[in-house]
PDB file of N, CA and C in Angstrom:
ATOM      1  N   UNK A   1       6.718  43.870  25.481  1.00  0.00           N
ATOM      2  CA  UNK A   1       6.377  44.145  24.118  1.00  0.00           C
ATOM      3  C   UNK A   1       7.230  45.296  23.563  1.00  0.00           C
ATOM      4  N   UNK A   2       7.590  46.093  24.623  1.00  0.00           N
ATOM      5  CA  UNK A   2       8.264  47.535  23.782  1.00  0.00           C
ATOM      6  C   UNK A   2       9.635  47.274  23.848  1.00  0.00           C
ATOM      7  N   UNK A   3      10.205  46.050  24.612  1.00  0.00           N
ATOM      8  CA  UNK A   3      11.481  45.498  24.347  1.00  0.00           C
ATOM      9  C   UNK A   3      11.573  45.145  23.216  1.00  0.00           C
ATOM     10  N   UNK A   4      11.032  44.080  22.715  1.00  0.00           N
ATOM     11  CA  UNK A   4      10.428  43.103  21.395  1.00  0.00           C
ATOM     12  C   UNK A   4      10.865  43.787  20.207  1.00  0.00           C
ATOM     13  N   UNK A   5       9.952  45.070  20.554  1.00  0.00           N
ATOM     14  CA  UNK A   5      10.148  46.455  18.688  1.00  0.00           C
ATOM     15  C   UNK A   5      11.188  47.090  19.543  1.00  0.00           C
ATOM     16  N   UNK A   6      11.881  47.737  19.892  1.00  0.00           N
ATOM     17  CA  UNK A   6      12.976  47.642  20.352  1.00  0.00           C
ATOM     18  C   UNK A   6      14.130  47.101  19.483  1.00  0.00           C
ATOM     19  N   UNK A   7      14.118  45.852  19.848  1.00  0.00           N
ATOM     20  CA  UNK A   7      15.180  44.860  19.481  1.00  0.00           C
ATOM     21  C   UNK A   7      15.120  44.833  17.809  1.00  0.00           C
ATOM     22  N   UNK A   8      13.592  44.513  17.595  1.00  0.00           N
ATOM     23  CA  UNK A   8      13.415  44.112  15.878  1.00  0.00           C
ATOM     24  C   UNK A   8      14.362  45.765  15.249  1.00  0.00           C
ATOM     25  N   UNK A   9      13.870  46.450  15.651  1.00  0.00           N
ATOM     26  CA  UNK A   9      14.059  48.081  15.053  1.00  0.00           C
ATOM     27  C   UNK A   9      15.397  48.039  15.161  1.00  0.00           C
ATOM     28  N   UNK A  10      16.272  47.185  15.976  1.00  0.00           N
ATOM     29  CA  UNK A  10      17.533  47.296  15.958  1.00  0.00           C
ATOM     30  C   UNK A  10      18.591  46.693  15.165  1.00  0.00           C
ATOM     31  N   UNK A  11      17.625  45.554  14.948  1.00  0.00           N
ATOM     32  CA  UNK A  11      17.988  44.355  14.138  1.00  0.00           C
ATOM     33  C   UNK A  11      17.703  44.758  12.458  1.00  0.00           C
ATOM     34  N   UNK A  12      16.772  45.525  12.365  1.00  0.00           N
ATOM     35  CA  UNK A  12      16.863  45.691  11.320  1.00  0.00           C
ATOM     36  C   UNK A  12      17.731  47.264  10.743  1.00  0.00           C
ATOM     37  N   UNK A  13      17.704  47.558  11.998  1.00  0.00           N
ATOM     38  CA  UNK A  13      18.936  48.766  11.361  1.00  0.00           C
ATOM     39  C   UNK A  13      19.743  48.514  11.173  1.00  0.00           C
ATOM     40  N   UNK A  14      20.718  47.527  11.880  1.00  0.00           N
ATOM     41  CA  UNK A  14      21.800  46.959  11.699  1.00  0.00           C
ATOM     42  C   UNK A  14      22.219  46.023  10.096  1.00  0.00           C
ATOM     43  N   UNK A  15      21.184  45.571   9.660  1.00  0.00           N
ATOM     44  CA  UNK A  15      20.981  44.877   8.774  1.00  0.00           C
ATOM     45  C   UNK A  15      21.012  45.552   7.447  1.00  0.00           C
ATOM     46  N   UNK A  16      20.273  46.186   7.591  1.00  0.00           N
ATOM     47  CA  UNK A  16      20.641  47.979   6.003  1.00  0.00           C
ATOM     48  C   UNK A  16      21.797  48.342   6.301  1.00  0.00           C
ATOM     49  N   UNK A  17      22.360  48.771   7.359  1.00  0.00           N
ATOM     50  CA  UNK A  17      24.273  49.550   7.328  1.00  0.00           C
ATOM     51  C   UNK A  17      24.665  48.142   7.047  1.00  0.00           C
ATOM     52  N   UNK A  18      24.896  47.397   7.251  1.00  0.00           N
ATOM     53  CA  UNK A  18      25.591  46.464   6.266  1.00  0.00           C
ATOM     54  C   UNK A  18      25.473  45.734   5.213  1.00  0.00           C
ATOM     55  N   UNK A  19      23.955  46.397   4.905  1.00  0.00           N
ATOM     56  CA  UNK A  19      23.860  46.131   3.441  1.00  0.00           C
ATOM     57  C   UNK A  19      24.619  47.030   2.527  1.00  0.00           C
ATOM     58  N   UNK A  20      24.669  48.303   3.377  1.00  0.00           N
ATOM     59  CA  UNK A  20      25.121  49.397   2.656  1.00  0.00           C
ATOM     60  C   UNK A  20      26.204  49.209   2.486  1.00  0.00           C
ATOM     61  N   UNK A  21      27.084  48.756   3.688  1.00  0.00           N
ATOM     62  CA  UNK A  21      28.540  48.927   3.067  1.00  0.00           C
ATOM     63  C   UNK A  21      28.881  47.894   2.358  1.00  0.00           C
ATOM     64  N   UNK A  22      27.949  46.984   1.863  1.00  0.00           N
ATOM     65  CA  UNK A  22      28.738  45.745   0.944  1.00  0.00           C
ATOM     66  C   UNK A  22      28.441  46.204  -0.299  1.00  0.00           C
ATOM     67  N   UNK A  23      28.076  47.343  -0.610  1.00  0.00           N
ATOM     68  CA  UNK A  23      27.329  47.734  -2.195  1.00  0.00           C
ATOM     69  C   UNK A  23      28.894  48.807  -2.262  1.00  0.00           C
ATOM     70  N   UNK A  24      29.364  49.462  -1.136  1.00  0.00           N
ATOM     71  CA  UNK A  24      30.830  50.421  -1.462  1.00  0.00           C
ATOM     72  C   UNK A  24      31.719  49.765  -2.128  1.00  0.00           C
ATOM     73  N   UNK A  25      32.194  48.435  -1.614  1.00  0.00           N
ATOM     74  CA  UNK A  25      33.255  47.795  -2.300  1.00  0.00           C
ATOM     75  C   UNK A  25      33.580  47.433  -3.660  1.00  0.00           C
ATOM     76  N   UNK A  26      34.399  48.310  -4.059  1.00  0.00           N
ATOM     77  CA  UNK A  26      34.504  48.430  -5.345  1.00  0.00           C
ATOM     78  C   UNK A  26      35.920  47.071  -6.279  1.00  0.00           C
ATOM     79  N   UNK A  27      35.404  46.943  -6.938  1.00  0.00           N
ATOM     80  CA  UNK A  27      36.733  45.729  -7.561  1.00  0.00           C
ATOM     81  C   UNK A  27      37.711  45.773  -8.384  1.00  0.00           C
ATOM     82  N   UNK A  28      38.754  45.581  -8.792  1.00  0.00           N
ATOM     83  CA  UNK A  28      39.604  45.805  -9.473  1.00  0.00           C
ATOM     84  C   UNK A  28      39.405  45.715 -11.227  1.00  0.00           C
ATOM     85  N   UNK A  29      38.284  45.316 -11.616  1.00  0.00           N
ATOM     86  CA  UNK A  29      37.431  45.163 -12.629  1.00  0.00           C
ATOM     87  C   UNK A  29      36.520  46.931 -13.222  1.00  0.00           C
ATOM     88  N   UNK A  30      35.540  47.048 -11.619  1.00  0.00           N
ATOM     89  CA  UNK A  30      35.595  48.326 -12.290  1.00  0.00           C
ATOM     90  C   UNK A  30      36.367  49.438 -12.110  1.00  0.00           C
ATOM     91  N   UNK A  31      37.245  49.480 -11.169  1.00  0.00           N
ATOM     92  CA  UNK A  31      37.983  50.626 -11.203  1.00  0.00           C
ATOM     93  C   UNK A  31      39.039  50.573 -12.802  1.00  0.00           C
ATOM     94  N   UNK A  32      39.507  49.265 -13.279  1.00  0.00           N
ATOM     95  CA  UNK A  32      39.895  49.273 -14.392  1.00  0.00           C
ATOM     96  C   UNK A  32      38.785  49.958 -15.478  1.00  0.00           C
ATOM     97  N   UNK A  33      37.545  49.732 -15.423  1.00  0.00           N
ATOM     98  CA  UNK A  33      36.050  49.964 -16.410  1.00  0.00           C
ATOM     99  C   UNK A  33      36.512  51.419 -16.435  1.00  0.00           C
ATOM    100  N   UNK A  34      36.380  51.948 -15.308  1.00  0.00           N
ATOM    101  CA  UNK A  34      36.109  53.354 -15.062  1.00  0.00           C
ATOM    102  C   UNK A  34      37.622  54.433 -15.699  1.00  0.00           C
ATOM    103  N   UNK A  35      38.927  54.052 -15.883  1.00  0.00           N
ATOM    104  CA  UNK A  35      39.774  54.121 -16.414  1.00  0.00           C
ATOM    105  C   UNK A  35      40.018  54.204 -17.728  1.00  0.00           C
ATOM    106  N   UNK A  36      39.558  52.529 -18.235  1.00  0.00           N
ATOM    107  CA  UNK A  36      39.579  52.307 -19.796  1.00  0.00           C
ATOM    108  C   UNK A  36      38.686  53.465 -20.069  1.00  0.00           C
ATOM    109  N   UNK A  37      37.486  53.559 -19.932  1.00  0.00           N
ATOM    110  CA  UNK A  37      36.279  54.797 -20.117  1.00  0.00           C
ATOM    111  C   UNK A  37      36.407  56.078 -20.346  1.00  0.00           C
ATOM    112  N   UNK A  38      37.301  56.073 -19.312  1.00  0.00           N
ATOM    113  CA  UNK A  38      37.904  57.964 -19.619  1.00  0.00           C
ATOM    114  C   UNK A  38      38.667  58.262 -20.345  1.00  0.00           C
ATOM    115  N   UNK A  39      39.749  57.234 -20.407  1.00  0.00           N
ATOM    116  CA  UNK A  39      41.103  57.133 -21.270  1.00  0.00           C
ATOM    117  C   UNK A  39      40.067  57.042 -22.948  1.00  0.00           C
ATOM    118  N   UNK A  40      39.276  55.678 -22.959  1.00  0.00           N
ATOM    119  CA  UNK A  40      38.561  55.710 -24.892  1.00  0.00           C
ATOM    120  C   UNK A  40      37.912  57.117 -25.423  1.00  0.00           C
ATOM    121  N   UNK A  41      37.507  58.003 -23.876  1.00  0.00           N
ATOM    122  CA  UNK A  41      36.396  59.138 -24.279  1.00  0.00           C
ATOM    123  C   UNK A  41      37.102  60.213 -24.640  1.00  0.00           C
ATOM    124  N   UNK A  42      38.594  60.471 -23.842  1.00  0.00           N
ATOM    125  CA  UNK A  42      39.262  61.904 -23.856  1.00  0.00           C
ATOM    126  C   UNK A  42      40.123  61.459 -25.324  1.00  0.00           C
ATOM    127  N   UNK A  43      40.479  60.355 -25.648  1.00  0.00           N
ATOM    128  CA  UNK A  43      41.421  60.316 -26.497  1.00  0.00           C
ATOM    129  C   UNK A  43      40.301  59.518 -28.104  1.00  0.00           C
ATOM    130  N   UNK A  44      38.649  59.093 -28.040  1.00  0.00           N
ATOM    131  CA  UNK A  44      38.202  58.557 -28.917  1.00  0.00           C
ATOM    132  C   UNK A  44      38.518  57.623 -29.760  1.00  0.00           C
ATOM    133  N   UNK A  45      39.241  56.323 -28.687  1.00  0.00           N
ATOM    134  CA  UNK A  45      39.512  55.373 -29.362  1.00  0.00           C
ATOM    135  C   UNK A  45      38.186  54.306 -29.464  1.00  0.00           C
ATOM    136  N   UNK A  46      38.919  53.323 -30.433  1.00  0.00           N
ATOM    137  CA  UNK A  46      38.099  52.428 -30.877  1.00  0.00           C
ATOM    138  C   UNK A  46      37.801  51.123 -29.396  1.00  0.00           C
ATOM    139  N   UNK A  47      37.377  50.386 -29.948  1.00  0.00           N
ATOM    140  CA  UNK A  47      36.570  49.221 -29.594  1.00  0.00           C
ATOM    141  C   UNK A  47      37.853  48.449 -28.987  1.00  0.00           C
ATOM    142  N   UNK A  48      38.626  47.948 -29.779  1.00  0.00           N
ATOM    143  CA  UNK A  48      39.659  46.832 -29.887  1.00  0.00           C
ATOM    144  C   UNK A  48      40.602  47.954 -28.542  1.00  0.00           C
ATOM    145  N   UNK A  49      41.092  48.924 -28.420  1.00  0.00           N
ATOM    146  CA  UNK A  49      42.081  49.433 -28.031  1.00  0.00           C
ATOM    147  C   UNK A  49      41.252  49.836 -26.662  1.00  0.00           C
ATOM    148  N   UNK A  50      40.891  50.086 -26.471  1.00  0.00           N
ATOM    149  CA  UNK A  50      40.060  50.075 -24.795  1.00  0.00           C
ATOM    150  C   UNK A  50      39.661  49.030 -24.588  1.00  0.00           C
ATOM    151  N   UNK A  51      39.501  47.805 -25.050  1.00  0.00           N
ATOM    152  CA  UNK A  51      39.719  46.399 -24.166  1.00  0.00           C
ATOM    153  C   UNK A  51      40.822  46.348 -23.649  1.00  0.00           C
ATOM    154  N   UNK A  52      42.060  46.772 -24.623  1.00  0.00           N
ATOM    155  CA  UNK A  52      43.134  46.413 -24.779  1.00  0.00           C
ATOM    156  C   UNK A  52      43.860  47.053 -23.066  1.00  0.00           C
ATOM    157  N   UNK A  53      43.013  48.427 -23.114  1.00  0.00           N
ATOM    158  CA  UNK A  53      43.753  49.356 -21.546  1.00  0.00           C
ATOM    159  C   UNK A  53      42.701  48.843 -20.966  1.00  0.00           C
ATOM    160  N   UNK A  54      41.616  48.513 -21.321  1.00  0.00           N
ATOM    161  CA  UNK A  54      40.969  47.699 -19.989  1.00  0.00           C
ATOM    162  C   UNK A  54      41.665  46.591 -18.888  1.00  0.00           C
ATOM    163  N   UNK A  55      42.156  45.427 -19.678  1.00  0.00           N
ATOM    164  CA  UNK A  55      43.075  44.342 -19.594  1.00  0.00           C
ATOM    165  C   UNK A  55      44.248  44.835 -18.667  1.00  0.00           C
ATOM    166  N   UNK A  56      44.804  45.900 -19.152  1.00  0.00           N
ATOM    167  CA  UNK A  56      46.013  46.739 -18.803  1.00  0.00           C
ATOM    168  C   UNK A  56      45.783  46.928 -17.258  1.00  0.00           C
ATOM    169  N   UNK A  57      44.591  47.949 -16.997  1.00  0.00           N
ATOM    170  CA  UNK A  57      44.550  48.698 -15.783  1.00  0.00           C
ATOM    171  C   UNK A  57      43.772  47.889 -14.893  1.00  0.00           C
ATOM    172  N   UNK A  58      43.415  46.833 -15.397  1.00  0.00           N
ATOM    173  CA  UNK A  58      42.736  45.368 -14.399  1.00  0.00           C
ATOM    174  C   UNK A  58      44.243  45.192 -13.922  1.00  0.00           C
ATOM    175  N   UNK A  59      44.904  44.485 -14.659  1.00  0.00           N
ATOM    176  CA  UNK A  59      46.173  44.002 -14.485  1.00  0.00           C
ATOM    177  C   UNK A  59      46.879  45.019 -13.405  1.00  0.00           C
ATOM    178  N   UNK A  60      46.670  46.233 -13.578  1.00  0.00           N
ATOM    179  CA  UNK A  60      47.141  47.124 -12.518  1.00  0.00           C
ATOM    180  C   UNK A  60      47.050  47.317 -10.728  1.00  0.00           C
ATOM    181  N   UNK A  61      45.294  47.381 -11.657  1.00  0.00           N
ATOM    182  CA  UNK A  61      45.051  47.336  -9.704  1.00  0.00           C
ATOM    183  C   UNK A  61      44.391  46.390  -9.243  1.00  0.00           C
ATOM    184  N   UNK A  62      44.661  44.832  -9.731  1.00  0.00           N
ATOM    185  CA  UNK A  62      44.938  43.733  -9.000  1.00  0.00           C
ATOM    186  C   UNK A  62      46.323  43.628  -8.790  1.00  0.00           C
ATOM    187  N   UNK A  63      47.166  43.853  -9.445  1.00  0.00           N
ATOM    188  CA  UNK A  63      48.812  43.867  -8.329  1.00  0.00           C
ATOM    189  C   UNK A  63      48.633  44.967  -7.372  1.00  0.00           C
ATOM    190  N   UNK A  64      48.021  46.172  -7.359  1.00  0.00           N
ATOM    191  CA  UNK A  64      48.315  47.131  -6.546  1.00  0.00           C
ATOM    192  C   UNK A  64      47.060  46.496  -5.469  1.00  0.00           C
ATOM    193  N   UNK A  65      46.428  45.525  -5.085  1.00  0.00           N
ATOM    194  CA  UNK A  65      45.486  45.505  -3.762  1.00  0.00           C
ATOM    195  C   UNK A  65      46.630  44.456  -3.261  1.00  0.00           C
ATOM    196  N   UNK A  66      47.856  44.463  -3.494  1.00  0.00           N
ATOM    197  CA  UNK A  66      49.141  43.531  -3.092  1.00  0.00           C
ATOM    198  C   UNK A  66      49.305  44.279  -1.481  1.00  0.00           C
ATOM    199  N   UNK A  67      48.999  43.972  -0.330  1.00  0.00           N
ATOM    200  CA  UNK A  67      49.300  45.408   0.360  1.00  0.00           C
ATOM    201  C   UNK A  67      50.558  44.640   0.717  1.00  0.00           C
ATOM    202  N   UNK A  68      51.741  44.123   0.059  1.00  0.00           N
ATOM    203  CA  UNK A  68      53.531  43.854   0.189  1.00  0.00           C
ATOM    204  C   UNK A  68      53.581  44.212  -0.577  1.00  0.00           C
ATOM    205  N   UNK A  69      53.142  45.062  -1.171  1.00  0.00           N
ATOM    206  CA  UNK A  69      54.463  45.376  -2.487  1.00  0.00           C
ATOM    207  C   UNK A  69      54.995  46.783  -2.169  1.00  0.00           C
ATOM    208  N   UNK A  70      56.578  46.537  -2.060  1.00  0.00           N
ATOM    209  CA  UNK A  70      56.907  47.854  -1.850  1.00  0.00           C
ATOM    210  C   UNK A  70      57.187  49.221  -2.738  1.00  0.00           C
ATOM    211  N   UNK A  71      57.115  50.005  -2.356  1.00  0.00           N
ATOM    212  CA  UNK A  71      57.186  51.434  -2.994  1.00  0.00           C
ATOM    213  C   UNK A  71      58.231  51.294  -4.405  1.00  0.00           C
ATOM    214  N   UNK A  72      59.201  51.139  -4.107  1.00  0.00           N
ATOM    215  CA  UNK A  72      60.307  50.345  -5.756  1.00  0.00           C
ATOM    216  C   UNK A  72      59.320  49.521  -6.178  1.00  0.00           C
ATOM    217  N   UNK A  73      58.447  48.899  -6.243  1.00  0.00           N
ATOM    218  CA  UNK A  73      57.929  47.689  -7.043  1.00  0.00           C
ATOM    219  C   UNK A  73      56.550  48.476  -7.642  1.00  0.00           C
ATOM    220  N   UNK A  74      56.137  49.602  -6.815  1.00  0.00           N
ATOM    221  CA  UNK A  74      54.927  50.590  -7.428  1.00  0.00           C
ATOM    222  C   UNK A  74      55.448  51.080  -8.284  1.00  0.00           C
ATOM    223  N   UNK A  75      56.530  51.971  -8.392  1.00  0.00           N
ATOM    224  CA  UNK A  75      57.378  52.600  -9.001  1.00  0.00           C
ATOM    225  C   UNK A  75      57.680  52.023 -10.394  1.00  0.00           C
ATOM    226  N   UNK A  76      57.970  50.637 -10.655  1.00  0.00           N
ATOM    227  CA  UNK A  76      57.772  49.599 -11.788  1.00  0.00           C
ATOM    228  C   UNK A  76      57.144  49.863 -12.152  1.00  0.00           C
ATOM    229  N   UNK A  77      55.770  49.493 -11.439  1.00  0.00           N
ATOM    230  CA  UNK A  77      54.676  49.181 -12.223  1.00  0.00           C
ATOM    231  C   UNK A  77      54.086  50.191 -13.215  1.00  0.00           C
ATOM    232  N   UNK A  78      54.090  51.551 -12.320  1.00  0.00           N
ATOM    233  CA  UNK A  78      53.782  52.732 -12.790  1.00  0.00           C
ATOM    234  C   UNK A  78      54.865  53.089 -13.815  1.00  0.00           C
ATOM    235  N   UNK A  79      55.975  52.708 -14.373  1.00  0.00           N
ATOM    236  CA  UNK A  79      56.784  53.084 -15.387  1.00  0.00           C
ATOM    237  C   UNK A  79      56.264  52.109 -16.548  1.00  0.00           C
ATOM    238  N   UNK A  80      56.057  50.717 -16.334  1.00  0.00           N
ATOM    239  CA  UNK A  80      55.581  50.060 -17.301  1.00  0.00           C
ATOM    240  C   UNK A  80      53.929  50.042 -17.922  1.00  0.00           C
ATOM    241  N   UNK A  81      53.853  50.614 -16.892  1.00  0.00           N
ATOM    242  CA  UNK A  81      52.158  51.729 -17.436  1.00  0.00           C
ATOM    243  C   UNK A  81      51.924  52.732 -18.525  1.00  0.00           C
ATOM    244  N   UNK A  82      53.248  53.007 -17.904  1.00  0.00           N
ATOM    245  CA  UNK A  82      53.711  54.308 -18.921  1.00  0.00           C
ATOM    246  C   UNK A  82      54.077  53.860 -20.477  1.00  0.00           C
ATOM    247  N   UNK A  83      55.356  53.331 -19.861  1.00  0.00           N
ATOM    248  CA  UNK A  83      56.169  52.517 -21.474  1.00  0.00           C
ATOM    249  C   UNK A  83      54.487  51.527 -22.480  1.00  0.00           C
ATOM    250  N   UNK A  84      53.587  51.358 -21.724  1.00  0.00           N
ATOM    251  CA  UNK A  84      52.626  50.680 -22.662  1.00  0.00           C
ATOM    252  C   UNK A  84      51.573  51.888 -23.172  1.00  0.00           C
ATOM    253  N   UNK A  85      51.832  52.661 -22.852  1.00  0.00           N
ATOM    254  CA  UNK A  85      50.847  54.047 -23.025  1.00  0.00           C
ATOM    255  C   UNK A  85      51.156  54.531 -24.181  1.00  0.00           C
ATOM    256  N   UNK A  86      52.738  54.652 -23.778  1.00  0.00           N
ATOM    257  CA  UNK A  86      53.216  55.316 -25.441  1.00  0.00           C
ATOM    258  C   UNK A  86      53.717  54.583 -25.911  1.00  0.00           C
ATOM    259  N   UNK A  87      53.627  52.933 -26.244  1.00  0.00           N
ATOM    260  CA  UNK A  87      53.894  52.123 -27.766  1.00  0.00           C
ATOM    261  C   UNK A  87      52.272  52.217 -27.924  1.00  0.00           C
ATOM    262  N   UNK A  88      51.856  52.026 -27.617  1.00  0.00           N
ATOM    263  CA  UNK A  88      50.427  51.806 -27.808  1.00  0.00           C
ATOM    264  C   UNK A  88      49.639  52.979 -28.543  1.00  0.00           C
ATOM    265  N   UNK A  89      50.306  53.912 -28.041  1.00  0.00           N
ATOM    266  CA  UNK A  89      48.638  55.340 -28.691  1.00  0.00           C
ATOM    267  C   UNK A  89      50.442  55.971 -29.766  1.00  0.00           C
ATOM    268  N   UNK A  90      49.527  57.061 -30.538  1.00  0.00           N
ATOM    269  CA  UNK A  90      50.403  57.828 -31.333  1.00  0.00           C
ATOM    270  C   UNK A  90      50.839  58.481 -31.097  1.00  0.00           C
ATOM    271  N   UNK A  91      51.281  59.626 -31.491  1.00  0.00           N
ATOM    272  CA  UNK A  91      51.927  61.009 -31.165  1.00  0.00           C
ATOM    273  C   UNK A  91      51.154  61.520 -30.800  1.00  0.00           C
ATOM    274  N   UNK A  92      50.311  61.695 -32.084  1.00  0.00           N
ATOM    275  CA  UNK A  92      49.130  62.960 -31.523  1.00  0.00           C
ATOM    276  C   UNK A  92      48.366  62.550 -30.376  1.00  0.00           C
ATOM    277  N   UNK A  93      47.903  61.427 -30.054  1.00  0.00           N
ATOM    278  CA  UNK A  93      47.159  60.985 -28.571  1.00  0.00           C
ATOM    279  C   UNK A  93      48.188  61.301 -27.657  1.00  0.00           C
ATOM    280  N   UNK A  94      49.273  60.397 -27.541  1.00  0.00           N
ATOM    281  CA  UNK A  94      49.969  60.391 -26.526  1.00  0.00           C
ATOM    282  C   UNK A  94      50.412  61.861 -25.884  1.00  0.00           C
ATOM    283  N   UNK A  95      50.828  63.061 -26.590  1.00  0.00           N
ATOM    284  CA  UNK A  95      50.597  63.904 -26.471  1.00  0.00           C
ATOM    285  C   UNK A  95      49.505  65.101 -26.093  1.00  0.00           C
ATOM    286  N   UNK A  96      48.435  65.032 -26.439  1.00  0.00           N
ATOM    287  CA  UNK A  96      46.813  65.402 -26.141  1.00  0.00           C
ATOM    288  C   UNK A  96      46.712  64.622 -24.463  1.00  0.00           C
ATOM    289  N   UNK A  97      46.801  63.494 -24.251  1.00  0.00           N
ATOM    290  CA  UNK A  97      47.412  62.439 -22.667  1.00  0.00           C
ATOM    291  C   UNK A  97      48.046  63.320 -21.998  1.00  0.00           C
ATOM    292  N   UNK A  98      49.205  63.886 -22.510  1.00  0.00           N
ATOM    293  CA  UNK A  98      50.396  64.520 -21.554  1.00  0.00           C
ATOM    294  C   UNK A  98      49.655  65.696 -21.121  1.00  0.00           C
ATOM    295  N   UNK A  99      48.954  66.283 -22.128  1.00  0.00           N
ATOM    296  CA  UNK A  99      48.925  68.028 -21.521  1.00  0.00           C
ATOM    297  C   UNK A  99      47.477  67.922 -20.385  1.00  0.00           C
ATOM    298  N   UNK A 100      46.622  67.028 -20.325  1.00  0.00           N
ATOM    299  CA  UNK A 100      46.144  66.252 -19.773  1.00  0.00           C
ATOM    300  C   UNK A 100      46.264  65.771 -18.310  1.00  0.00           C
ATOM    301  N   UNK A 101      47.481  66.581 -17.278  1.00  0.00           N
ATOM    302  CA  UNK A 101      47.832  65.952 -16.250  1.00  0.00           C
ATOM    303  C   UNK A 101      47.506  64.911 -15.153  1.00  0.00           C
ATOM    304  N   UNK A 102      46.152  65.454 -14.885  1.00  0.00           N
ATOM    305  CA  UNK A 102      45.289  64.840 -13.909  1.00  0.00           C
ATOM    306  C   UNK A 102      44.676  63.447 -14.699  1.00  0.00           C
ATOM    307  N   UNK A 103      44.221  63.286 -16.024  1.00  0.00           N
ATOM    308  CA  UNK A 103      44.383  61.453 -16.294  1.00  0.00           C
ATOM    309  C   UNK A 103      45.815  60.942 -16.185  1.00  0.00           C
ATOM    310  N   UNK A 104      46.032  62.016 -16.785  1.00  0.00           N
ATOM    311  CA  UNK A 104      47.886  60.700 -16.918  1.00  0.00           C
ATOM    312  C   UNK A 104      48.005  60.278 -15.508  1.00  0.00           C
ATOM    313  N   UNK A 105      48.594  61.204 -14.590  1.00  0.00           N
ATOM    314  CA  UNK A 105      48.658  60.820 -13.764  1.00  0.00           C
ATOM    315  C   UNK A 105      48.261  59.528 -13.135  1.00  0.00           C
ATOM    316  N   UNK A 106      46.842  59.782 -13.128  1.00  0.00           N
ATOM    317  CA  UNK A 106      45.728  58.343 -13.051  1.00  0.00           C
ATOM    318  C   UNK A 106      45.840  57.491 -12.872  1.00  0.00           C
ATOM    319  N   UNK A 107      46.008  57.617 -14.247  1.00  0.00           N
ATOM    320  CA  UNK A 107      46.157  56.343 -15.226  1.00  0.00           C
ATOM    321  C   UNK A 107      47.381  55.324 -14.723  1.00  0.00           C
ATOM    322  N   UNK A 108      48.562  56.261 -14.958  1.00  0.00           N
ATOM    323  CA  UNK A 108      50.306  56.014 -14.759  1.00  0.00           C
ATOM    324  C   UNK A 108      50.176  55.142 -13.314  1.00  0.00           C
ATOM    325  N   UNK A 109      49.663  55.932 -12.233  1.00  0.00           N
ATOM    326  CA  UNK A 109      49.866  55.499 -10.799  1.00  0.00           C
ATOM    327  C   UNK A 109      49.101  55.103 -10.305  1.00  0.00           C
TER     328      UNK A 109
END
């Protein structure tokens, strides 16, 4: 009998740690969410234009869970991150962005 609860007690511990770690895995959906979010809040854009970097930074880090893509091809990506950052926002944002290091960064790579 004290084998029995034993075993159950084991079985069910085992069963929560891997419940747990299937709730960590995070998706390329919200880590884009969580991006667009900071980027609409620090800079107070509209509706239409944080879909717009939503779309963007989905698009991002679903090429980046590429684990072949090499370092030159990150390097792309992260420049054309950029080049859409500033056609996209104005002076005055894009600038307010720059002094900003730790999103740009982010964002960019």
């Amino acid at each position: 009998m004290k084998k029995l609860i034993a075993a159950l007690t084991l079985l069910i511990a085992f069963s929560i740690s891997a419940n747990a770690q299937d709730k960590k895995a995070t998706t390329s959906h919200d880590l884009a969410q969580k991006d667009a979010t900071e980027l609409a809040t620090f800079l107070k854009l509209d509706q239409t234009s944080s879909d717009n970097f939503l779309r963007l930074f989905e698009l991002k880090y679903t090429t980046l869970e590429d684990k072949t893509l090499s370092a030159e091809r990150k390097k792309v990506l992260s420049s054309a991150i950029e080049a859409k950052l500033r056609a996209t926002l104005d002076g005055v944002q894009m600038e307010k962005l720059e002094k900003n290091k730790a999103l740009f960064t982010k964002l960019i790579n």
